[in-house]
N, C-alpha and C. Protein backbone atom coordinates (compact mmCIF):
# COMPACT_ATOMS: atom_id res chain seq x y z
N UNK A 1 103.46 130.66 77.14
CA UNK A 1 102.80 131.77 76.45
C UNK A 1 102.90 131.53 74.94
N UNK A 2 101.63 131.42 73.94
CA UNK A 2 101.70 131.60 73.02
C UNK A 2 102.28 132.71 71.82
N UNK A 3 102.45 132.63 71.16
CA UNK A 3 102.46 133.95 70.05
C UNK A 3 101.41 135.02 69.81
N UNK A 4 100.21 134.19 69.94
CA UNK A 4 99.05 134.98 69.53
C UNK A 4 98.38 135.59 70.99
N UNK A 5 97.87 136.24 70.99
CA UNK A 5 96.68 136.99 72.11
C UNK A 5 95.68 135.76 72.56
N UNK A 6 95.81 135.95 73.78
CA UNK A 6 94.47 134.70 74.39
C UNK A 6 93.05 135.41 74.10
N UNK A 7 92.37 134.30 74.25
CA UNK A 7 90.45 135.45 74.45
C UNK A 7 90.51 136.09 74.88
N UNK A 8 90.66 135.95 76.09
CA UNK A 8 90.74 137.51 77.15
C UNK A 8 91.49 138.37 76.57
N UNK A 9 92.98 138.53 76.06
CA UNK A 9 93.22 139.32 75.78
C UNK A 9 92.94 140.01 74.36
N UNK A 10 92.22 139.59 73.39
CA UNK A 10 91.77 139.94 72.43
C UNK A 10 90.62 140.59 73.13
N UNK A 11 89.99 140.20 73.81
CA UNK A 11 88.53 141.06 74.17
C UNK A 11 88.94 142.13 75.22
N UNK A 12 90.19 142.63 76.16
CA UNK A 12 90.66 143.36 76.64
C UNK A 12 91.14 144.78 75.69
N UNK A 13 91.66 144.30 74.48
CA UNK A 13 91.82 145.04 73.53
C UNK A 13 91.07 145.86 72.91
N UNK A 14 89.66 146.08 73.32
CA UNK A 14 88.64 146.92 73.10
C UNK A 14 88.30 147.11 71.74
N UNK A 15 88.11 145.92 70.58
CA UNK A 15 87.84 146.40 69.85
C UNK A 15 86.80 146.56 69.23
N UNK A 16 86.26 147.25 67.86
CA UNK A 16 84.63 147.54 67.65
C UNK A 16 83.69 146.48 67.35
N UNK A 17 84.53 145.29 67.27
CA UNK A 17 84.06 144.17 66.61
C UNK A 17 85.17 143.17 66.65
N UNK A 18 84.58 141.72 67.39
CA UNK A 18 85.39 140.53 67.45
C UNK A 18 85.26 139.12 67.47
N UNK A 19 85.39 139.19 65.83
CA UNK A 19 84.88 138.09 65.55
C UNK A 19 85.35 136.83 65.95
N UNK A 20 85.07 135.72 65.56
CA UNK A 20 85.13 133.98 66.14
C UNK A 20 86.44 133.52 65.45
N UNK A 21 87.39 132.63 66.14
CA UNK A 21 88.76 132.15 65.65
C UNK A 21 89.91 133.67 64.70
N UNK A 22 89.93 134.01 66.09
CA UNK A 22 90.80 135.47 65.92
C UNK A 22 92.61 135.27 66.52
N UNK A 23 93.57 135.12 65.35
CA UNK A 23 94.91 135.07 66.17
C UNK A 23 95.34 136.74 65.66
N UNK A 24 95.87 137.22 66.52
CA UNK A 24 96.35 138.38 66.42
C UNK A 24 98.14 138.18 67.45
N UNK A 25 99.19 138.48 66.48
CA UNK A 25 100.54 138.77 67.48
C UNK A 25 100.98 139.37 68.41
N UNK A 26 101.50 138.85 69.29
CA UNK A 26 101.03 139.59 70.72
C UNK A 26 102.80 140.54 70.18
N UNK A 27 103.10 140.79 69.31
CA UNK A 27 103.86 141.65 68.62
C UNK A 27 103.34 142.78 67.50
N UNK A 28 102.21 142.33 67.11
CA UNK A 28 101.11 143.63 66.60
C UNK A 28 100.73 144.84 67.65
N UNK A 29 100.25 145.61 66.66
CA UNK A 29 100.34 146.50 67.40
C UNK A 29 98.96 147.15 66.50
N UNK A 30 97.94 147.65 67.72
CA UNK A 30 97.02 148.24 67.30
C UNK A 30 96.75 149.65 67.53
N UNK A 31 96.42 150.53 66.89
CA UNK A 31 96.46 152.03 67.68
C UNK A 31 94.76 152.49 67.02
N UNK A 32 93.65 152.97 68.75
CA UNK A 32 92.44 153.38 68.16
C UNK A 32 92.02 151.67 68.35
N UNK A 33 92.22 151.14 68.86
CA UNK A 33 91.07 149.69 68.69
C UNK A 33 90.03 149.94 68.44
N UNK A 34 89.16 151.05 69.34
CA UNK A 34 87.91 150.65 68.82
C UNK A 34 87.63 151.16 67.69
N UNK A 35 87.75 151.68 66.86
CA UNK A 35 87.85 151.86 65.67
C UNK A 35 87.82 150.94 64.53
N UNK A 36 88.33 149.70 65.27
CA UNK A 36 88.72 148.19 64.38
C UNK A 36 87.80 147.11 64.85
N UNK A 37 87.38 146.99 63.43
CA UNK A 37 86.79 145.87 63.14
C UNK A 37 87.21 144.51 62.71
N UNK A 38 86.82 143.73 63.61
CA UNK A 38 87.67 142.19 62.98
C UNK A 38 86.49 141.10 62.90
N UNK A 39 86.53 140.46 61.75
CA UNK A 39 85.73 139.13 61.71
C UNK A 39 86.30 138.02 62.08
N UNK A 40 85.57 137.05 61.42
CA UNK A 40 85.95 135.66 61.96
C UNK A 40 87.19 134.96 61.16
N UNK A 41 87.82 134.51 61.68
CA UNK A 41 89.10 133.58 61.13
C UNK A 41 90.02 134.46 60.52
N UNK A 42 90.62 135.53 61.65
CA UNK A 42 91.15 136.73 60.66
C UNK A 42 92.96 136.49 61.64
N UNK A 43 93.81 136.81 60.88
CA UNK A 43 95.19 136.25 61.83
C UNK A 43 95.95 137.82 61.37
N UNK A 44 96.61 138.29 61.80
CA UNK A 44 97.30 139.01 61.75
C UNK A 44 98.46 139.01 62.50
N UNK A 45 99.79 139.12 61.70
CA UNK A 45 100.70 138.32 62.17
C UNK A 45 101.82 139.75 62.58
N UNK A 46 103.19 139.24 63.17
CA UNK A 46 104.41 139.76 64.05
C UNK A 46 104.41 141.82 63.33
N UNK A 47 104.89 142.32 64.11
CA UNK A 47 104.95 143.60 64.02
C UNK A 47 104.37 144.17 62.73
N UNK A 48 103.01 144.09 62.57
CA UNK A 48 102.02 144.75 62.21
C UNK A 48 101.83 145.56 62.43
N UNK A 49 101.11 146.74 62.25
CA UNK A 49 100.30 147.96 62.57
C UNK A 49 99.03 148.32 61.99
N UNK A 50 98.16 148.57 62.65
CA UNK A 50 96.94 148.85 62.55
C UNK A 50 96.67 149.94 62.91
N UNK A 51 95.95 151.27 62.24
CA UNK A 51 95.95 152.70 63.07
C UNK A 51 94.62 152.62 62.38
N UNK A 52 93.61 153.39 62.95
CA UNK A 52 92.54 154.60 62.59
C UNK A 52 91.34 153.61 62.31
N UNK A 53 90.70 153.89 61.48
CA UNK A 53 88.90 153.02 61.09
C UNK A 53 89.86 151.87 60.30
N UNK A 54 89.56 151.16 60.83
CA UNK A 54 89.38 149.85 60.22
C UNK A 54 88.40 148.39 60.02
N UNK A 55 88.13 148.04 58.74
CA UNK A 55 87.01 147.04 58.94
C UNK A 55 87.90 145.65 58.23
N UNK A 56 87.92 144.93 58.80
CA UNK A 56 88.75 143.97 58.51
C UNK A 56 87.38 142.14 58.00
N UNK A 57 87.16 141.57 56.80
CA UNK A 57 85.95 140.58 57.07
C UNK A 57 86.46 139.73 57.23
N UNK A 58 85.83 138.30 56.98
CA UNK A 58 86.10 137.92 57.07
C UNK A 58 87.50 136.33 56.35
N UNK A 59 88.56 135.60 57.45
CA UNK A 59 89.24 134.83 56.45
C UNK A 59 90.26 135.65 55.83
N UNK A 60 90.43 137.23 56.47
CA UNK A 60 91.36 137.96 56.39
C UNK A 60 93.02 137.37 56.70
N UNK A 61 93.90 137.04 56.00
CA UNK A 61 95.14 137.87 56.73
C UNK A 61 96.26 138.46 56.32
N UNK A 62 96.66 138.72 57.33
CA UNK A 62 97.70 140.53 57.26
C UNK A 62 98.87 140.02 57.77
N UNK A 63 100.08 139.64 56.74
CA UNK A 63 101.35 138.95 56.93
C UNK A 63 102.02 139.79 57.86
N UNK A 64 103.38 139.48 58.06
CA UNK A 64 104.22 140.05 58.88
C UNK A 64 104.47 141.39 58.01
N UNK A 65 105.13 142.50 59.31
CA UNK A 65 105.47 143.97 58.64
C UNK A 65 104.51 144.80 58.30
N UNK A 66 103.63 144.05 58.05
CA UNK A 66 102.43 145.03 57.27
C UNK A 66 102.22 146.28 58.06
N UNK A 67 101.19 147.42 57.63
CA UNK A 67 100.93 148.29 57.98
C UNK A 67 99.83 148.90 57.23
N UNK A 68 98.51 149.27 58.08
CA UNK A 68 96.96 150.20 57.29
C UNK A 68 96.81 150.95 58.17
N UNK A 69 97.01 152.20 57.51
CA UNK A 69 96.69 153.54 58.00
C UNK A 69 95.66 153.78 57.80
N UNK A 70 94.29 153.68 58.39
CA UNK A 70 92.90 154.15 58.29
C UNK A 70 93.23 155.75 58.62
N UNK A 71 93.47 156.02 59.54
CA UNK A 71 92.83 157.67 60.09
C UNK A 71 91.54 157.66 59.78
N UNK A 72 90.95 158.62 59.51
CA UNK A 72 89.02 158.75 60.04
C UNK A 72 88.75 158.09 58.93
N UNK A 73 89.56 158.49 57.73
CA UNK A 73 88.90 158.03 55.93
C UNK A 73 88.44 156.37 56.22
N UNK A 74 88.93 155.72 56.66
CA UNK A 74 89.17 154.25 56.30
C UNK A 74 89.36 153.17 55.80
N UNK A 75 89.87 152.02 56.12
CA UNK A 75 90.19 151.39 55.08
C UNK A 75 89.31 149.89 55.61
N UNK A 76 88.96 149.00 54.47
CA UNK A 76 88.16 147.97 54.21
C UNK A 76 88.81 147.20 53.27
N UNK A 77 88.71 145.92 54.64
CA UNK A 77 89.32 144.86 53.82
C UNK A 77 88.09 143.63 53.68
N UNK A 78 87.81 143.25 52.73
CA UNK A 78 86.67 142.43 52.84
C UNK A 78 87.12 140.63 52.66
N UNK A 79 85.82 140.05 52.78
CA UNK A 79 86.42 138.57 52.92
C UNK A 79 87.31 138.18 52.46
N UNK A 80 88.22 136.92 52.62
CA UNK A 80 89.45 136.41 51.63
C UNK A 80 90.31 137.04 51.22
N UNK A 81 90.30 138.15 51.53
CA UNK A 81 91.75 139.03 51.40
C UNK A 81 92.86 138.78 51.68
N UNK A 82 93.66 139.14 51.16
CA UNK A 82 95.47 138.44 51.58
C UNK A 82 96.24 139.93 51.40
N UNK A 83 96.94 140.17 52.47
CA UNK A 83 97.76 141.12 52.57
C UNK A 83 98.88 140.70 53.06
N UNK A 84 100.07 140.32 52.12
CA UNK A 84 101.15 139.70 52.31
C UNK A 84 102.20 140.68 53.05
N UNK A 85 103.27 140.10 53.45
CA UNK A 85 104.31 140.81 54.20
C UNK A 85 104.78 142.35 53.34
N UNK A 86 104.87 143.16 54.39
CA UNK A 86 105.46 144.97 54.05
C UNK A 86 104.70 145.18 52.93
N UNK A 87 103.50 145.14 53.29
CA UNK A 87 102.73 146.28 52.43
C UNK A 87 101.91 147.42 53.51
N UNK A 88 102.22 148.47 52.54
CA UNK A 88 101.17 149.37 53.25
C UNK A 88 100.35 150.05 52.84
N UNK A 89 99.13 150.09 53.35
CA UNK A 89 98.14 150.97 52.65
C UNK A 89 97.72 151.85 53.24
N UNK A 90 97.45 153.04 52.85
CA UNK A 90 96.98 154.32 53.35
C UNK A 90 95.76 155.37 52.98
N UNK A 91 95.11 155.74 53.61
CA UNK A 91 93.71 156.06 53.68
C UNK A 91 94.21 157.56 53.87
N UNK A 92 95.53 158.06 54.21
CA UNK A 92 95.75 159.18 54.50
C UNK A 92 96.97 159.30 54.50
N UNK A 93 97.73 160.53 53.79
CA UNK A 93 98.80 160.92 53.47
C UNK A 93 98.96 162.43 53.16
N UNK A 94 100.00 162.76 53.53
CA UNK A 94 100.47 164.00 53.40
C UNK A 94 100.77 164.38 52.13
N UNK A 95 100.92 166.09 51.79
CA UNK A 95 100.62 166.41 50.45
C UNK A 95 102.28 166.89 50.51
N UNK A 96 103.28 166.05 49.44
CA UNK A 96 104.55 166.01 48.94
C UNK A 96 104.82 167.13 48.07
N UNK A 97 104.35 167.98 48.16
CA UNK A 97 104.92 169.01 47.02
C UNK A 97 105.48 170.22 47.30
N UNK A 98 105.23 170.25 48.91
CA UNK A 98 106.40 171.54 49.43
C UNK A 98 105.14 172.39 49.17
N UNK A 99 103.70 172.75 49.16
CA UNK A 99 103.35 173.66 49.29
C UNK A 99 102.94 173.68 50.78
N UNK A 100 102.87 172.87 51.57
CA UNK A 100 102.29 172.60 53.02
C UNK A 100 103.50 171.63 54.10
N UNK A 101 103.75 172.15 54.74
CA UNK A 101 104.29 171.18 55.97
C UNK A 101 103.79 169.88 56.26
N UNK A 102 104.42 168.77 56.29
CA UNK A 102 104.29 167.46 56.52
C UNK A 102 104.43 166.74 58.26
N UNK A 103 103.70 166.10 58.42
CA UNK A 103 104.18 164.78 59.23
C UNK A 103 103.21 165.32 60.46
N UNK A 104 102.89 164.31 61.41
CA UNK A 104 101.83 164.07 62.55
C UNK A 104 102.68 165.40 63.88
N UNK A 105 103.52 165.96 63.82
CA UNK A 105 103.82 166.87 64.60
C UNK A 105 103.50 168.01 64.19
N UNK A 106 103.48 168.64 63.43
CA UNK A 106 102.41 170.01 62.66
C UNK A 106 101.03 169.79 62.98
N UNK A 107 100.23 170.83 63.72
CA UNK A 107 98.94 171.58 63.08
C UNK A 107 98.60 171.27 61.81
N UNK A 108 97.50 170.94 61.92
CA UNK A 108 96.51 170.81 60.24
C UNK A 108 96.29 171.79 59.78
N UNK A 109 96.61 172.67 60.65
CA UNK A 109 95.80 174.16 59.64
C UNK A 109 97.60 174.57 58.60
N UNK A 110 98.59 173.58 59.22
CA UNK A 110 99.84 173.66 58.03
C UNK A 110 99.54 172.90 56.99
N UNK A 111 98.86 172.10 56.99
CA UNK A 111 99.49 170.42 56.61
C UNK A 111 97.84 170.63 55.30
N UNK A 112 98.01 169.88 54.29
CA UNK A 112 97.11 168.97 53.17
C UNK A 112 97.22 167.74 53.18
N UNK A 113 96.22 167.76 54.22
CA UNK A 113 96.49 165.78 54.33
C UNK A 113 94.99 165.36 53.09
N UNK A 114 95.73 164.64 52.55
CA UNK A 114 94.62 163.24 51.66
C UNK A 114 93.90 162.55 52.63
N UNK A 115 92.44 162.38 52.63
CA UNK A 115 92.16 161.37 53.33
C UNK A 115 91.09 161.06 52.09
N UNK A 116 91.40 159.59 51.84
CA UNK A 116 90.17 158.88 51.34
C UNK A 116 90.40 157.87 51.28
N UNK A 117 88.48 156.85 51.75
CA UNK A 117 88.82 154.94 51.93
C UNK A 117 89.45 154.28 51.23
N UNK A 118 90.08 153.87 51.59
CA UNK A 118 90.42 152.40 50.91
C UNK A 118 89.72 151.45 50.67
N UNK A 119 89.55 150.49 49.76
CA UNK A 119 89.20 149.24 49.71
C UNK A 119 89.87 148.29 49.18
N UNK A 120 89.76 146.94 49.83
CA UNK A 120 90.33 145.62 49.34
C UNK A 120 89.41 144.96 48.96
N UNK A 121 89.23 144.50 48.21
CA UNK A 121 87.77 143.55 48.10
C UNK A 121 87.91 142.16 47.80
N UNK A 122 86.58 141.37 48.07
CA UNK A 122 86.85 140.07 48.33
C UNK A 122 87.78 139.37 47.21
N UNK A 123 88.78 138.50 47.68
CA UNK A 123 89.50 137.40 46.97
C UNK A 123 90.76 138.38 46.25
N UNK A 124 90.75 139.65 46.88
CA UNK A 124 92.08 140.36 46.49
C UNK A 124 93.52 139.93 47.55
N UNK A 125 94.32 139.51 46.73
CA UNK A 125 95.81 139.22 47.53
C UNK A 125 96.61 140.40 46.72
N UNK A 126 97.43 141.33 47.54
CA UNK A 126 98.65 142.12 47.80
C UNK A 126 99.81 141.43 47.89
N UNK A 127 100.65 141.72 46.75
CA UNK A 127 102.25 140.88 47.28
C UNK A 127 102.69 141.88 48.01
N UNK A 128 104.06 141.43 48.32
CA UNK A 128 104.83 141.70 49.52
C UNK A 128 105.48 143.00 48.63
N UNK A 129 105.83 144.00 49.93
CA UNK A 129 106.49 145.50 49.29
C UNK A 129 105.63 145.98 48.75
N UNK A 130 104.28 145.67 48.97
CA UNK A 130 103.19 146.73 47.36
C UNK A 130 102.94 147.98 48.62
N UNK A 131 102.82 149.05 48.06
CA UNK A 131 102.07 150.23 48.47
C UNK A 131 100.70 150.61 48.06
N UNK A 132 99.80 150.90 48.80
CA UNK A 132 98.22 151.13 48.06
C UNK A 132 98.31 152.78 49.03
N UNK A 133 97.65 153.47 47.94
CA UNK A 133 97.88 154.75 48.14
C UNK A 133 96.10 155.13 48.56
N UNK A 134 95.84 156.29 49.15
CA UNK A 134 94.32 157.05 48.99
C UNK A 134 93.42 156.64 48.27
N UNK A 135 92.03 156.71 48.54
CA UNK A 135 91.07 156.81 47.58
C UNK A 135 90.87 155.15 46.54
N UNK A 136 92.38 154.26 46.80
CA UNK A 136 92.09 152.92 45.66
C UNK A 136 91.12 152.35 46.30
N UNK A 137 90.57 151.64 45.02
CA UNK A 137 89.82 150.37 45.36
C UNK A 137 90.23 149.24 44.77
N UNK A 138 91.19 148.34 45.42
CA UNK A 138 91.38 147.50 44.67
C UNK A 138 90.26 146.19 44.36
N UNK A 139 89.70 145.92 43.48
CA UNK A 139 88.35 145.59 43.04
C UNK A 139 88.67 143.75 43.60
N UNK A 140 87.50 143.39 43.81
CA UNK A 140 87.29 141.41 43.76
C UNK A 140 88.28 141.04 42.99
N UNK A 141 88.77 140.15 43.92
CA UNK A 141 89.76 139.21 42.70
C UNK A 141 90.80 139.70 41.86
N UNK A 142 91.20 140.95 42.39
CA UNK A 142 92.71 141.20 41.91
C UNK A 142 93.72 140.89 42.72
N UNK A 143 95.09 140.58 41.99
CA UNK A 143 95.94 139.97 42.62
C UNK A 143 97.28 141.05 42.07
N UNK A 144 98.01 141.18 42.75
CA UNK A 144 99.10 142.71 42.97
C UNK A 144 100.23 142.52 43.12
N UNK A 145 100.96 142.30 41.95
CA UNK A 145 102.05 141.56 42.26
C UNK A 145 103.35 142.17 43.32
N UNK A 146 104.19 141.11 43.97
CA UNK A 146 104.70 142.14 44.90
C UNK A 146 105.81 143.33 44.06
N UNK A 147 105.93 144.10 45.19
CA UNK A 147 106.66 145.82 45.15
C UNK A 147 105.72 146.56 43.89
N UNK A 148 104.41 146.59 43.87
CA UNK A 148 103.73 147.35 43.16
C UNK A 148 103.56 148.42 43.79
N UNK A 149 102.89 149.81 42.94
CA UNK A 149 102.59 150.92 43.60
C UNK A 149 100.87 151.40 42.94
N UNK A 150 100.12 151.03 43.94
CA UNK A 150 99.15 151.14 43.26
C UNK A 150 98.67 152.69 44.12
N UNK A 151 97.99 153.32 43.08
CA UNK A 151 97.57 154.63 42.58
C UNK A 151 96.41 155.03 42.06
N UNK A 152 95.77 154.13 41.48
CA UNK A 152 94.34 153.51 40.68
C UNK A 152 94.23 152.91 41.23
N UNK A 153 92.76 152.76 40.92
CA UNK A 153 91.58 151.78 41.32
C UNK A 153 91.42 151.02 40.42
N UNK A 154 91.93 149.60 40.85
CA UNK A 154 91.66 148.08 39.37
C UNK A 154 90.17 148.02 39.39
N UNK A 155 90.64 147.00 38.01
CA UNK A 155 89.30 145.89 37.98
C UNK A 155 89.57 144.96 38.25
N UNK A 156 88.28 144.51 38.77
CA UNK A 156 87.73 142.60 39.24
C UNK A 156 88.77 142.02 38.25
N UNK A 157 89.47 141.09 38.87
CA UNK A 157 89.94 139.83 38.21
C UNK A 157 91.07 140.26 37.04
N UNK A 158 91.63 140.83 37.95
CA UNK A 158 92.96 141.34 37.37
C UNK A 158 94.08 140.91 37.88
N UNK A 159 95.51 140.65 37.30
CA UNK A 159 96.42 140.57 38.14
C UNK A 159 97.02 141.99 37.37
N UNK A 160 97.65 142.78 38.43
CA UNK A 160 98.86 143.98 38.43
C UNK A 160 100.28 144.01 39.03
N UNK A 161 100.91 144.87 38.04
CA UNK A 161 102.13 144.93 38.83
C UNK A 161 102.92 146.10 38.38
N UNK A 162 104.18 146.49 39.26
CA UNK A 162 104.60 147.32 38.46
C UNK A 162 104.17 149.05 39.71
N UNK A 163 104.93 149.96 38.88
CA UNK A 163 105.36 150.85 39.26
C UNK A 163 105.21 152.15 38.41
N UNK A 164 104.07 152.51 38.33
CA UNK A 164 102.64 152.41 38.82
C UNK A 164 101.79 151.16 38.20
N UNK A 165 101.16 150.60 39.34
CA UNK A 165 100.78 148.77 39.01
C UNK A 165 99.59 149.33 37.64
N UNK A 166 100.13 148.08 36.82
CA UNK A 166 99.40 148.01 35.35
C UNK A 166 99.16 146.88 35.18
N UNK A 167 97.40 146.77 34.72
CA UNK A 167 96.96 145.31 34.14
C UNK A 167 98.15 144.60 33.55
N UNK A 168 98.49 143.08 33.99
CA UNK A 168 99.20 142.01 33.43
C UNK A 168 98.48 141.16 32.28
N UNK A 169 97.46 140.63 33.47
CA UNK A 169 96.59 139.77 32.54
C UNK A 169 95.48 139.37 33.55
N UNK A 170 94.32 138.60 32.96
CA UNK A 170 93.53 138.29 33.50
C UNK A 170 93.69 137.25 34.78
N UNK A 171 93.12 137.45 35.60
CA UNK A 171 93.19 136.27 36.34
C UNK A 171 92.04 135.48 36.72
N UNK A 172 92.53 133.68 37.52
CA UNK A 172 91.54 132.68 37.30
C UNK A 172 90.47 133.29 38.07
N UNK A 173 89.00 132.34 37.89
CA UNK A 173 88.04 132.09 39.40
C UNK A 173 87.87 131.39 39.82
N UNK A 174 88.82 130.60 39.23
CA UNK A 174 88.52 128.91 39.79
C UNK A 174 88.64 129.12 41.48
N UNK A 175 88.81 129.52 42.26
CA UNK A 175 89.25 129.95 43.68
C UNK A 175 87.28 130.16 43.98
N UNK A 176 86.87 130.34 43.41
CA UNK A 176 84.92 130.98 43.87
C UNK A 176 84.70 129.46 44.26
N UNK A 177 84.52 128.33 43.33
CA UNK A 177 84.41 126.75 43.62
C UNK A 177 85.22 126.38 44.62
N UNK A 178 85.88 127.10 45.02
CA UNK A 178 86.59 126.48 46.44
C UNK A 178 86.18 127.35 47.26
N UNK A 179 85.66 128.46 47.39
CA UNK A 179 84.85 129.03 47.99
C UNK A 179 84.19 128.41 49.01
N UNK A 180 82.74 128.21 47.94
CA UNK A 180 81.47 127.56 48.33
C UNK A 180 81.62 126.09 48.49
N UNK A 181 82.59 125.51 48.24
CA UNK A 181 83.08 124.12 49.22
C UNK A 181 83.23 124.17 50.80
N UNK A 182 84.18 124.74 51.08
CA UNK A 182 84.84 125.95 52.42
C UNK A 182 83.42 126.21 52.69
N UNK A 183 82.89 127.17 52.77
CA UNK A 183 81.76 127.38 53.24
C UNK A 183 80.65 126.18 53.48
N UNK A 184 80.24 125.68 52.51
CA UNK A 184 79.39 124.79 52.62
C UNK A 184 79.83 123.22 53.77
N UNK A 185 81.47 122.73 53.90
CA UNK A 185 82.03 122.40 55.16
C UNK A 185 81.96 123.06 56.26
N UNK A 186 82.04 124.20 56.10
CA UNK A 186 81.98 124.96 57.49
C UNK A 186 81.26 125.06 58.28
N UNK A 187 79.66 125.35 57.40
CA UNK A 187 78.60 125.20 57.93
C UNK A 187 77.62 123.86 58.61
């Protein structure tokens, strides 16, 4: 027995979408499959979690520990994305201020839950320990350094870090020319 899920069992897994050269850990854990979207060449590795809408593109992957809380809002990870070990991002969260009751065992009619999408966008990598909160978009080509807390929505071609994550400095594109190499082999 391998590590990863066989065909069959990736396509047993019911999910909304399943794309071509898919390893998923047969130690992940998905909740709501169909809800999840996966492209091609996407790996998602040892005790992961996956909950709620998810669109995952392609050349995705999602290190060990990780965790994306879609719930209905959702979250979108688009091509070339890197989501390194223990990060989590959330599309939905409870409101911390003691005016409302917290956590998935309460009634909603207690609770102020946040829900809004997420996005990752293409050629964005997450270090390890970062948190991405509601509503971010972390833009193309930002890079997050690990144990950040992002809160905002970057710009393209940024690296961040920090607590609450703050522009560092610019980052390369030399990574686009290796791109369209990759691609243009592939095809």
């Amino acid at each position: 027995m391998t590590s990863f899920l066989s065909e069959k069992e990736l396509t047993e897994l019911g999910l909304k979408r399943l794309g071509k050269n898919v390893k998923i850990s047969r130690n992940a854990r998905i909740y709501g499959a169909e809800n999840v979207s996966v492209g091609d060449n996407v790996r998602i590795d040892d005790f992961c979690v996956l909950s709620g809408v998810i669109s995952l593109g392609n050349n995705v992957h999602i290190a060990v520990y990780s965790a994306l809380f879609g719930g209905e809002a959702g979250i979108t990870v688009e091509d070339f994305a890197n989501i390194s070990s223990r990060v989590c991002i959330y599309a939905v969260s409870d409101d911390y201020s003691g005016r409302t009751m917290t956590n998935p065992t309460v009634p909603d009619k207690y609770k102020a839950v946040q829900k809004e999408p997420v996005t990752i966008g293409k050629h964005a990598i997450i270090g390890s320990g970062s948190t991405v909160l509601p509503g971010v978009e972390i833009a193309e080509g930002t890079a997050v350094g690990a144990m950040s807390l992002c809160k905002k929505s970057t710009e393209p071609w940024k690296i961040y870090a920090g607590i609450p994550a703050k522009i560092v400095k610019d980052r390369k594109k030399d990574l686009l020319s290796l791109e369209k190499e990759y691609i243009n082999e592939r095809d």
